[in-house]
N, C-alpha and C. Protein backbone atom coordinates (compact mmCIF):
# COMPACT_ATOMS: atom_id res chain seq x y z
N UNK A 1 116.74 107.67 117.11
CA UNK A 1 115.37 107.70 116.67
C UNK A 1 115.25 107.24 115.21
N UNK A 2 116.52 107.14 114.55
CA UNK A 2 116.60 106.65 113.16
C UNK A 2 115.98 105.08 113.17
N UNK A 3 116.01 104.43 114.03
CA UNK A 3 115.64 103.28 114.21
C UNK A 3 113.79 103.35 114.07
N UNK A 4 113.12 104.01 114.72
CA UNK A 4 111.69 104.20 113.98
C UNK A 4 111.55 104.31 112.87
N UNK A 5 111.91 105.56 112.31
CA UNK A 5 111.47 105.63 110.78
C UNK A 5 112.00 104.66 110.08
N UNK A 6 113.14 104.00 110.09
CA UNK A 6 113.58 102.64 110.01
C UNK A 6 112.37 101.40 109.87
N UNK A 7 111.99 101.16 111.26
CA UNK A 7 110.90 100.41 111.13
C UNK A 7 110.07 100.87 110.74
N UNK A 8 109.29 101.78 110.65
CA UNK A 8 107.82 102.23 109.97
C UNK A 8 108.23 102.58 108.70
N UNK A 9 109.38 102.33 107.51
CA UNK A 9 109.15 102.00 106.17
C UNK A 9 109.60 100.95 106.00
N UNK A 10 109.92 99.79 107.01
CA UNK A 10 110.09 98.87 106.11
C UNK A 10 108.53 97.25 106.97
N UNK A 11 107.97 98.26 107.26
CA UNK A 11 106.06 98.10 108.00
C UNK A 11 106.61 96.93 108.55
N UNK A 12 107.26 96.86 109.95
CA UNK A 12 107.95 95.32 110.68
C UNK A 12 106.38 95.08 111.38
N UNK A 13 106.45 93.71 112.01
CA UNK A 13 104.91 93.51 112.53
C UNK A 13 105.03 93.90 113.93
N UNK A 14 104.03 94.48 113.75
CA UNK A 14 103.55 94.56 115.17
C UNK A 14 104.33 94.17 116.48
N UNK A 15 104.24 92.73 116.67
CA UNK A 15 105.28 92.68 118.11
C UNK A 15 106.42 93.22 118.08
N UNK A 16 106.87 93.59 117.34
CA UNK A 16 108.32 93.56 116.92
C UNK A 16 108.12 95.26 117.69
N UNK A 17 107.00 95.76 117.39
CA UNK A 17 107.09 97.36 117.64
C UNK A 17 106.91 97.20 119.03
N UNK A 18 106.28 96.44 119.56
CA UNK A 18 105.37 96.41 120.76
C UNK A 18 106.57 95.96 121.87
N UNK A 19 107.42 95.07 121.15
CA UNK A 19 108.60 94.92 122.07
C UNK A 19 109.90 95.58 122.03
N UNK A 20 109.74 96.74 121.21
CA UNK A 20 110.53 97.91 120.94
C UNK A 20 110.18 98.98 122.26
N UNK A 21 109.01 98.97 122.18
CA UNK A 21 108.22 100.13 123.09
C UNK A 21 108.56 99.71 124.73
N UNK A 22 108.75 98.17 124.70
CA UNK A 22 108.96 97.81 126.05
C UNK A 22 110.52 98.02 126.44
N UNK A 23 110.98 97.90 125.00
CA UNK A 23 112.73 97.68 126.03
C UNK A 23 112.63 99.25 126.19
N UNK A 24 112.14 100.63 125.61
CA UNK A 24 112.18 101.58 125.90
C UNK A 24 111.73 101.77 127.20
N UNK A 25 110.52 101.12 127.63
CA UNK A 25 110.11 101.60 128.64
C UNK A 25 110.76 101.11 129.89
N UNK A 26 111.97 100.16 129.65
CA UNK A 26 112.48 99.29 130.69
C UNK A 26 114.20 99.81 130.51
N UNK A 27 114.05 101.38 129.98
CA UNK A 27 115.30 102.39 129.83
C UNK A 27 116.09 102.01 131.27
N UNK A 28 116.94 101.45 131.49
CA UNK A 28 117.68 101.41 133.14
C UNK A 28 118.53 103.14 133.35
N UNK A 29 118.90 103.59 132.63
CA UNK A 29 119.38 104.93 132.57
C UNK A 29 118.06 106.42 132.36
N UNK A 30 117.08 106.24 131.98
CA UNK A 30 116.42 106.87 131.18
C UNK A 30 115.70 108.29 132.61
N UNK A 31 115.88 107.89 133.84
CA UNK A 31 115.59 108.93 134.24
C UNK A 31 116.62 109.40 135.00
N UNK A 32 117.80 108.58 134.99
CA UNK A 32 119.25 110.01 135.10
C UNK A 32 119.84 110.55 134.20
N UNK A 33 119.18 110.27 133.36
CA UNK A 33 119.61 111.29 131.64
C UNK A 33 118.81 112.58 132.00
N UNK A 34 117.36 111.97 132.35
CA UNK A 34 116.30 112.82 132.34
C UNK A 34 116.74 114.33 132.98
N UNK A 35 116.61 113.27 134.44
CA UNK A 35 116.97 114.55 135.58
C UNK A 35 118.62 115.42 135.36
N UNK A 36 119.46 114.46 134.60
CA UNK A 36 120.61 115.40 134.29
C UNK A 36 120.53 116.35 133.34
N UNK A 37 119.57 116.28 132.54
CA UNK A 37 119.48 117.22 131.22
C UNK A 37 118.58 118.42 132.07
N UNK A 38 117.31 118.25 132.85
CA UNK A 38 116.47 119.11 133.41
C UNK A 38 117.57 119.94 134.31
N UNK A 39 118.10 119.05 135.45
CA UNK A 39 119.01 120.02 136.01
C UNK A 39 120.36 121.04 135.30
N UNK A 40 120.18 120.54 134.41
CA UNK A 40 121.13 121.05 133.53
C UNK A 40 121.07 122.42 132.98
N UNK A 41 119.29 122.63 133.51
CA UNK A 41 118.63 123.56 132.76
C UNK A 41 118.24 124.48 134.10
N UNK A 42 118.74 124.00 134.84
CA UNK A 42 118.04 124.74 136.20
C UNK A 42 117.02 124.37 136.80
N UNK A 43 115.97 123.30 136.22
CA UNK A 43 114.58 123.04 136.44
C UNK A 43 114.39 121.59 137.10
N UNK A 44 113.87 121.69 138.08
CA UNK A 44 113.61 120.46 139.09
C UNK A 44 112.49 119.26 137.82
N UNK A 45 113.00 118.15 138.41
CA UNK A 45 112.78 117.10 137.54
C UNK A 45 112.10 116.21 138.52
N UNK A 46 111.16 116.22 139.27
CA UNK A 46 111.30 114.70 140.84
C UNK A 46 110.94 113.46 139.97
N UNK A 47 111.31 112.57 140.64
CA UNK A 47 111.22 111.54 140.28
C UNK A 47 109.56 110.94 140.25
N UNK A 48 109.15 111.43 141.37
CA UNK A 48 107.40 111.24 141.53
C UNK A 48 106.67 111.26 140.14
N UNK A 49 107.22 112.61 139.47
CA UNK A 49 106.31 112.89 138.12
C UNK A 49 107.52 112.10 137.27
N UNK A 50 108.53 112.35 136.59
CA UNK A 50 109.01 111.74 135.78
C UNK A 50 110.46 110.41 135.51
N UNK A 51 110.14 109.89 136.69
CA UNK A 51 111.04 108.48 136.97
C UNK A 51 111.03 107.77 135.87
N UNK A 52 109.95 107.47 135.32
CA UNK A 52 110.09 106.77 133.86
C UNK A 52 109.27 107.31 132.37
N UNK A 53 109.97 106.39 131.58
CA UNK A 53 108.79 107.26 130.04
C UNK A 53 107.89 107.33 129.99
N UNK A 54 107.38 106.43 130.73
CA UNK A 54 105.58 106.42 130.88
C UNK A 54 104.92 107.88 131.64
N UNK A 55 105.66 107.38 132.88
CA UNK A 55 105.58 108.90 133.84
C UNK A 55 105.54 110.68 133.37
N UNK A 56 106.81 110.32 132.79
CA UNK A 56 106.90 112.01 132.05
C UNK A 56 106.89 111.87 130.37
N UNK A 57 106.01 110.86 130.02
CA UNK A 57 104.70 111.10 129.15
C UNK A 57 103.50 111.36 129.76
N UNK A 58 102.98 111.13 130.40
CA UNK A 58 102.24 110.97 131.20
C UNK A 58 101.54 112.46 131.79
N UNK A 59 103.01 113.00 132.58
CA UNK A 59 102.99 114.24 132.94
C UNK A 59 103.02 115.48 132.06
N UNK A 60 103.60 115.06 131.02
CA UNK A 60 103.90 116.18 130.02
C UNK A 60 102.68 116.12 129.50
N UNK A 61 101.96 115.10 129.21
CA UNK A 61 100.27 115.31 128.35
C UNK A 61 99.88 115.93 129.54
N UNK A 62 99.75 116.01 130.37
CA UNK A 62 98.86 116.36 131.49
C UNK A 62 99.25 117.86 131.78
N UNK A 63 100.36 118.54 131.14
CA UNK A 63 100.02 119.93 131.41
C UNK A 63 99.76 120.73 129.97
N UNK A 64 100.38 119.92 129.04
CA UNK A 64 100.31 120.18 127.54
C UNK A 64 98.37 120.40 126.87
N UNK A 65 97.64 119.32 128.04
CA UNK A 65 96.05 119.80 127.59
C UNK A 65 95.83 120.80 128.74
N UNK A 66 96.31 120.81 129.65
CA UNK A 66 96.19 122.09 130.37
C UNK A 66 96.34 123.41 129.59
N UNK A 67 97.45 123.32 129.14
CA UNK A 67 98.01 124.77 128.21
C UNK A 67 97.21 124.73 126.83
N UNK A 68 96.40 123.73 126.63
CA UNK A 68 95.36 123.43 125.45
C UNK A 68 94.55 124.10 125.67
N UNK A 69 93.62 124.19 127.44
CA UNK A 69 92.81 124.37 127.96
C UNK A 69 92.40 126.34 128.29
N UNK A 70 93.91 125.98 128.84
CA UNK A 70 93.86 127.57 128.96
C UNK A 70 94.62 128.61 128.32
N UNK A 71 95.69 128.13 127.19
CA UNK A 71 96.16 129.14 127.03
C UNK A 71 98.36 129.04 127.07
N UNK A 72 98.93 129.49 126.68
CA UNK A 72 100.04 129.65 126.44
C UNK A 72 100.77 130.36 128.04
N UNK A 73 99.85 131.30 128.65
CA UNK A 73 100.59 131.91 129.34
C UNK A 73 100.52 131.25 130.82
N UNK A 74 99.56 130.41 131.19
CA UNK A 74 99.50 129.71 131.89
C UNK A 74 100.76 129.29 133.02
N UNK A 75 100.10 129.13 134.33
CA UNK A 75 101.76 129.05 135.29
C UNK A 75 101.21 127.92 135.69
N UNK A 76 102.82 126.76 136.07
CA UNK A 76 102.70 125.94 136.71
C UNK A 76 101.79 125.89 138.19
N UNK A 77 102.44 127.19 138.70
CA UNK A 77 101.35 127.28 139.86
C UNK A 77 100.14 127.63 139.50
N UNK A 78 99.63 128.06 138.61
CA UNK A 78 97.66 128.13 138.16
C UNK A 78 97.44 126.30 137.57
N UNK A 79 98.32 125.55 137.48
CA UNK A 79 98.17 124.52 137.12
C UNK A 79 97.89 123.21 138.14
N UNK A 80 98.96 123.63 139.73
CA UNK A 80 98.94 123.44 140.61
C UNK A 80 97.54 123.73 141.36
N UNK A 81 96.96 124.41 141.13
CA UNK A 81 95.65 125.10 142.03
C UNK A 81 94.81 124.54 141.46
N UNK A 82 94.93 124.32 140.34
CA UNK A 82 93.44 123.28 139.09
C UNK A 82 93.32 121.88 139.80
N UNK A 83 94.50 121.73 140.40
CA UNK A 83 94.39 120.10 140.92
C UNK A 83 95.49 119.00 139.98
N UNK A 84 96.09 119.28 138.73
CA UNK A 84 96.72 118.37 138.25
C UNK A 84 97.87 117.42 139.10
N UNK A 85 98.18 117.26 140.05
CA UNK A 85 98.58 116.73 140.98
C UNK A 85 99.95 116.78 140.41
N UNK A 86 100.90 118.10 140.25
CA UNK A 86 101.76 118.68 140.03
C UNK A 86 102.45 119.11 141.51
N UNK A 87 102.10 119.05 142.25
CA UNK A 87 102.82 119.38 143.38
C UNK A 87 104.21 119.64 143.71
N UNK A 88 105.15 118.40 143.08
CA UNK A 88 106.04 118.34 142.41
C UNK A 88 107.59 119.58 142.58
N UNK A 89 105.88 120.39 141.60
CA UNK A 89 106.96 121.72 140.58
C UNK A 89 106.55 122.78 141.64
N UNK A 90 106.49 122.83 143.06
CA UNK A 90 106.16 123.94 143.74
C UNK A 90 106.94 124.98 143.36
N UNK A 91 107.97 124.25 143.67
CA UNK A 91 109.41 125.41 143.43
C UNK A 91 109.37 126.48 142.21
N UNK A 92 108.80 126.19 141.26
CA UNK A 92 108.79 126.82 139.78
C UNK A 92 107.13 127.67 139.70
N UNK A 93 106.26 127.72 140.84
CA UNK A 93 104.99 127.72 140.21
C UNK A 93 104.70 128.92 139.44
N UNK A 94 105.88 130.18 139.40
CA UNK A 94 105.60 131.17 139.05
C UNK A 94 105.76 130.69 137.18
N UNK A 95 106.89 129.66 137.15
CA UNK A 95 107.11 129.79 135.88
C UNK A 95 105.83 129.18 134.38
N UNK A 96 106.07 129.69 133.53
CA UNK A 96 105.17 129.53 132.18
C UNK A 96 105.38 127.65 132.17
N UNK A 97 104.22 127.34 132.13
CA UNK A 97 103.72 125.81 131.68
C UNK A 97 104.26 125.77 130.21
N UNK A 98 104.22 126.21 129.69
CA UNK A 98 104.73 126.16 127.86
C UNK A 98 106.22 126.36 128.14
N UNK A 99 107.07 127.14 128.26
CA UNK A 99 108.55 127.01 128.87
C UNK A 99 109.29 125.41 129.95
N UNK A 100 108.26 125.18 130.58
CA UNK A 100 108.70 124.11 131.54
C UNK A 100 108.34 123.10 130.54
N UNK A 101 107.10 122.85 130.07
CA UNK A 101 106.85 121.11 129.35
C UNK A 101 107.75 121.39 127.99
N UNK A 102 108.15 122.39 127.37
CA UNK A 102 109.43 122.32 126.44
C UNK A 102 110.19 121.81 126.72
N UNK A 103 110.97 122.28 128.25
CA UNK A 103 112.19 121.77 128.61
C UNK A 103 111.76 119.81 128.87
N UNK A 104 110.87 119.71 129.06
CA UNK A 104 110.32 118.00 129.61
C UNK A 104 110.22 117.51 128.39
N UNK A 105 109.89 118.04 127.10
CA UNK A 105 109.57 117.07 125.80
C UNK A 105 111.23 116.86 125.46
N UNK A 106 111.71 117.88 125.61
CA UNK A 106 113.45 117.82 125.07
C UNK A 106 114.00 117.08 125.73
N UNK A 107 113.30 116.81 127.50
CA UNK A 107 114.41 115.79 127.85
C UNK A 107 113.89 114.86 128.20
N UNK A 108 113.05 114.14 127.70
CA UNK A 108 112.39 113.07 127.03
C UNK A 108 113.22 112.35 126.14
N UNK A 109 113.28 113.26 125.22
CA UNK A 109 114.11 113.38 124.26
C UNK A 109 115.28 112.85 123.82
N UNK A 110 116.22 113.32 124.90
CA UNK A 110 117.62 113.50 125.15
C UNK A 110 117.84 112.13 126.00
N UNK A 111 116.92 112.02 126.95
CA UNK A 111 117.21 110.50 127.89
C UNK A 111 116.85 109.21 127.14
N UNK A 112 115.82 109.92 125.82
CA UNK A 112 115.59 108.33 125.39
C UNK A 112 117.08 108.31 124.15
N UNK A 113 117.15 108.90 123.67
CA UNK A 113 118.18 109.44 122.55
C UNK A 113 119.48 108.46 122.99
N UNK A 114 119.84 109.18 124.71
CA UNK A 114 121.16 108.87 125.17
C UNK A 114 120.92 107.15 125.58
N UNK A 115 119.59 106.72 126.24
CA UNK A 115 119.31 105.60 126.34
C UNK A 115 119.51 104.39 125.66
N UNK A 116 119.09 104.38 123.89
CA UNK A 116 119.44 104.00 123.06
C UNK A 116 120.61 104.57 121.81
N UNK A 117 120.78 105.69 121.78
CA UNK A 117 121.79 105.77 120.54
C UNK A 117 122.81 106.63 120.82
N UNK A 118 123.07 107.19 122.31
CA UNK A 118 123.93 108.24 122.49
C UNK A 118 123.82 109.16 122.23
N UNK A 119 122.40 109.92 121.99
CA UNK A 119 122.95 111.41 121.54
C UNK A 119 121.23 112.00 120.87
N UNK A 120 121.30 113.11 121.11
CA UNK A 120 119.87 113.90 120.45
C UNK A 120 119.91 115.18 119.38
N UNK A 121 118.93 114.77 118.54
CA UNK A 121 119.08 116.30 117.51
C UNK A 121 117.67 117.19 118.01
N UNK A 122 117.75 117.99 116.99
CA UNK A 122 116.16 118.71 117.14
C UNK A 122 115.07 117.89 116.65
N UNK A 123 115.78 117.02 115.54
CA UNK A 123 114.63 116.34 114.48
C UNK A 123 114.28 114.27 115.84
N UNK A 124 115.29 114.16 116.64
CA UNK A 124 115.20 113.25 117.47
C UNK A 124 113.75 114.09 118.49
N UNK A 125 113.79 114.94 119.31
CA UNK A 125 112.77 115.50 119.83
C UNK A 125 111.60 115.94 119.11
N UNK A 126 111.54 116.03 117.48
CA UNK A 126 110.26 116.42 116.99
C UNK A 126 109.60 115.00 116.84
N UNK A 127 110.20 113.78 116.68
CA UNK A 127 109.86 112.62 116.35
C UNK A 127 109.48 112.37 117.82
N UNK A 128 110.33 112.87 118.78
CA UNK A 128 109.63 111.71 119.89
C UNK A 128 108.21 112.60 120.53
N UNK A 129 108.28 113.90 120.66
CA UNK A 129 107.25 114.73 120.65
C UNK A 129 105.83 114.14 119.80
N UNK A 130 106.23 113.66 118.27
CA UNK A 130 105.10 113.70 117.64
C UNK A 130 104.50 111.62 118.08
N UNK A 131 105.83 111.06 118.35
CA UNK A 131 105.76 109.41 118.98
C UNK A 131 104.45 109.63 119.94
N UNK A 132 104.84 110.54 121.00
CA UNK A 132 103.75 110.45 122.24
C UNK A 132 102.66 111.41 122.51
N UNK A 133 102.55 111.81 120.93
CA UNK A 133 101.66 113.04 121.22
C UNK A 133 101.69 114.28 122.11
N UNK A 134 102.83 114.31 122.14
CA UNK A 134 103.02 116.21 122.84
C UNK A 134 103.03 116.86 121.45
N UNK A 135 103.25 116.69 120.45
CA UNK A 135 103.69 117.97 119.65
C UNK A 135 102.89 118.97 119.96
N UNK A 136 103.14 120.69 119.98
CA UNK A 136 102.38 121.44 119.31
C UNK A 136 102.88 122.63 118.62
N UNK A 137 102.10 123.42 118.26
CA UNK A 137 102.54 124.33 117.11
C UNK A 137 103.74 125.30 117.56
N UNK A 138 103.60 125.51 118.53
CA UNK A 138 104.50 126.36 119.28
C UNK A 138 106.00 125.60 120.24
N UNK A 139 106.12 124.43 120.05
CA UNK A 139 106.83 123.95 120.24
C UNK A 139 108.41 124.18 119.33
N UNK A 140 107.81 123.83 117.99
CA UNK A 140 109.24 123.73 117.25
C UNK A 140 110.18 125.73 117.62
N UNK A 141 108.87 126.41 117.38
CA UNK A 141 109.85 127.49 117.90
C UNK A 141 110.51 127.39 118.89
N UNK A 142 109.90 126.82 120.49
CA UNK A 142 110.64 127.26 121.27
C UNK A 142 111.75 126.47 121.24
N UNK A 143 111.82 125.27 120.69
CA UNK A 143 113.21 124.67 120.50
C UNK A 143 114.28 125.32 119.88
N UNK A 144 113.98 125.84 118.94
CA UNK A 144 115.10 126.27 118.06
C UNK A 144 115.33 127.74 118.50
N UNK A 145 114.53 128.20 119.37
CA UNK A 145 114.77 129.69 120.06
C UNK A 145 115.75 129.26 121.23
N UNK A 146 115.79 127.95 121.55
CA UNK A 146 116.41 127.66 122.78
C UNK A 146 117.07 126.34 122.46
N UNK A 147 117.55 126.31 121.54
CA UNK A 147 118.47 124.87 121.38
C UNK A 147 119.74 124.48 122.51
N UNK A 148 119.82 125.26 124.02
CA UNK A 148 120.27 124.63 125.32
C UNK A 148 119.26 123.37 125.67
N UNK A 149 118.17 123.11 125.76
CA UNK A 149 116.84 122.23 125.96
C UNK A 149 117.63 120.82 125.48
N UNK A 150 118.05 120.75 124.32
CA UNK A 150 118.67 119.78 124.35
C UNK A 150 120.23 119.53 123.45
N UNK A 151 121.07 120.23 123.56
CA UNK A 151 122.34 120.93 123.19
C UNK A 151 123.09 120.75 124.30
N UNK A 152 123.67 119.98 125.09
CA UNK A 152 124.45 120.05 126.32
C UNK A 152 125.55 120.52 125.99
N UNK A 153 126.01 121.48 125.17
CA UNK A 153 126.89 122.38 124.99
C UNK A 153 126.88 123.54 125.17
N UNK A 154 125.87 123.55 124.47
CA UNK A 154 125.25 125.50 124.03
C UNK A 154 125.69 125.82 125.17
N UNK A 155 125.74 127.62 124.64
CA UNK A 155 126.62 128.70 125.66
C UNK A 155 125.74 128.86 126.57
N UNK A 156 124.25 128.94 126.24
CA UNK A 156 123.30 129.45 127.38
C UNK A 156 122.73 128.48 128.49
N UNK A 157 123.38 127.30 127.96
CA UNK A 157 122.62 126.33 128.99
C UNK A 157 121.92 126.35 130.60
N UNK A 158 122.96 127.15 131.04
CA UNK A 158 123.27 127.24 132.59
C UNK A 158 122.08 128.09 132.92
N UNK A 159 121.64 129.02 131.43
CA UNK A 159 120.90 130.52 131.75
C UNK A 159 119.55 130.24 131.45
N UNK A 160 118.97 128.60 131.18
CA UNK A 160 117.84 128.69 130.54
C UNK A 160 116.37 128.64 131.50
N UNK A 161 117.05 128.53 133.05
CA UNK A 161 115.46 128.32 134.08
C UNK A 161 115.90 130.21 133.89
N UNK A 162 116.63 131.23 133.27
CA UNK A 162 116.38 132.69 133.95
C UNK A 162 115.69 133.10 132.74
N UNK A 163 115.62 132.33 131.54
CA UNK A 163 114.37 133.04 130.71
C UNK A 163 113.06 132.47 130.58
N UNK A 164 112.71 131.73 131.64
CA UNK A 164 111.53 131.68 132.14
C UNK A 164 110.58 132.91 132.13
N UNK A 165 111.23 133.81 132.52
CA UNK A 165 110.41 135.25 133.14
C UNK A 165 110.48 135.45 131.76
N UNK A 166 110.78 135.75 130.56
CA UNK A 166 110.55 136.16 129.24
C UNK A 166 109.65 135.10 128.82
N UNK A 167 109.82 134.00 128.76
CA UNK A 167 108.47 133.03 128.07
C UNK A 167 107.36 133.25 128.22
């Protein structure tokens, strides 16, 4: 992600960004990073919602103004019943919308990270978070409360779809 702030101080033109954005979006790896980092986490990833960056940008704004809408405590399945055409995440519906689109901004994150540069920090996911407009205030905590999200080391990795029920 050093490569953005890269370009945005040294102000490159326009196409140059515009055909940056495309080789991203034309990631050939970018949604078996995805789905390996999500499963990684315990949490179903389908390809329907997030096959590409567009997609799970796409999807992640789409529950992120949900949780705008209603609230932090919000469940995938009350999200499911609104109509967001989440269907998807049946499997999870009990779990917190703010816990699940964490784990989706991080591995966003992590697939575009591994896509282009091999590898993700916290400060790689706050940049790409703030790139596509997911950030929000409550985000940076839950990252750093849960640095498994995108840490494919960390000790808790394996344990992070069982603190769902705490989020």
């Amino acid at each position: 992600m050093q490569w953005l702030l890269d370009l945005v101080k040294t102000k490159a033109p326009v196409n140059f960004l515009t055909s940056r954005i495309m080789e991203i979006s034309r990631m050939p790896g970018f949604y078996d990073y995805f789905k390996e980092n999500m499963e990684g986490l315990g949490l179903p990833a389908p390809a329907s919602l997030f096959g590409s960056v567009q997609a799970a940008v796409a999807n992640a704004s789409v529950i992120l103004s949900q949780i705008d809408k209603f609230g932090k405590t919000v469940t995938i399945g009350e999200l499911i019943g609104a109509g967001t055409r989440l269907e998807g995440l049946g499997v999870i519906a009990a779990c917190s919308a703010s816990f699940y689109v964490g784990a989706v901004i991080g591995s966003i994150a992590v697939a575009t990270g591994r896509s282009l540069a091999g590898g993700t920090s916290i400060s790689d996911i706050l940049s790409t978070a703030h790139r596509y407009n997911l950030n929000r205030p409550w985000l940076i905590q839950n990252l750093y409360r849960s640095p498994e999200i995108y840490a494919s080391r960390a000790p808790a990795r394996k344990a992070y779809r069982s603190q769902a029920v705490y989020a």
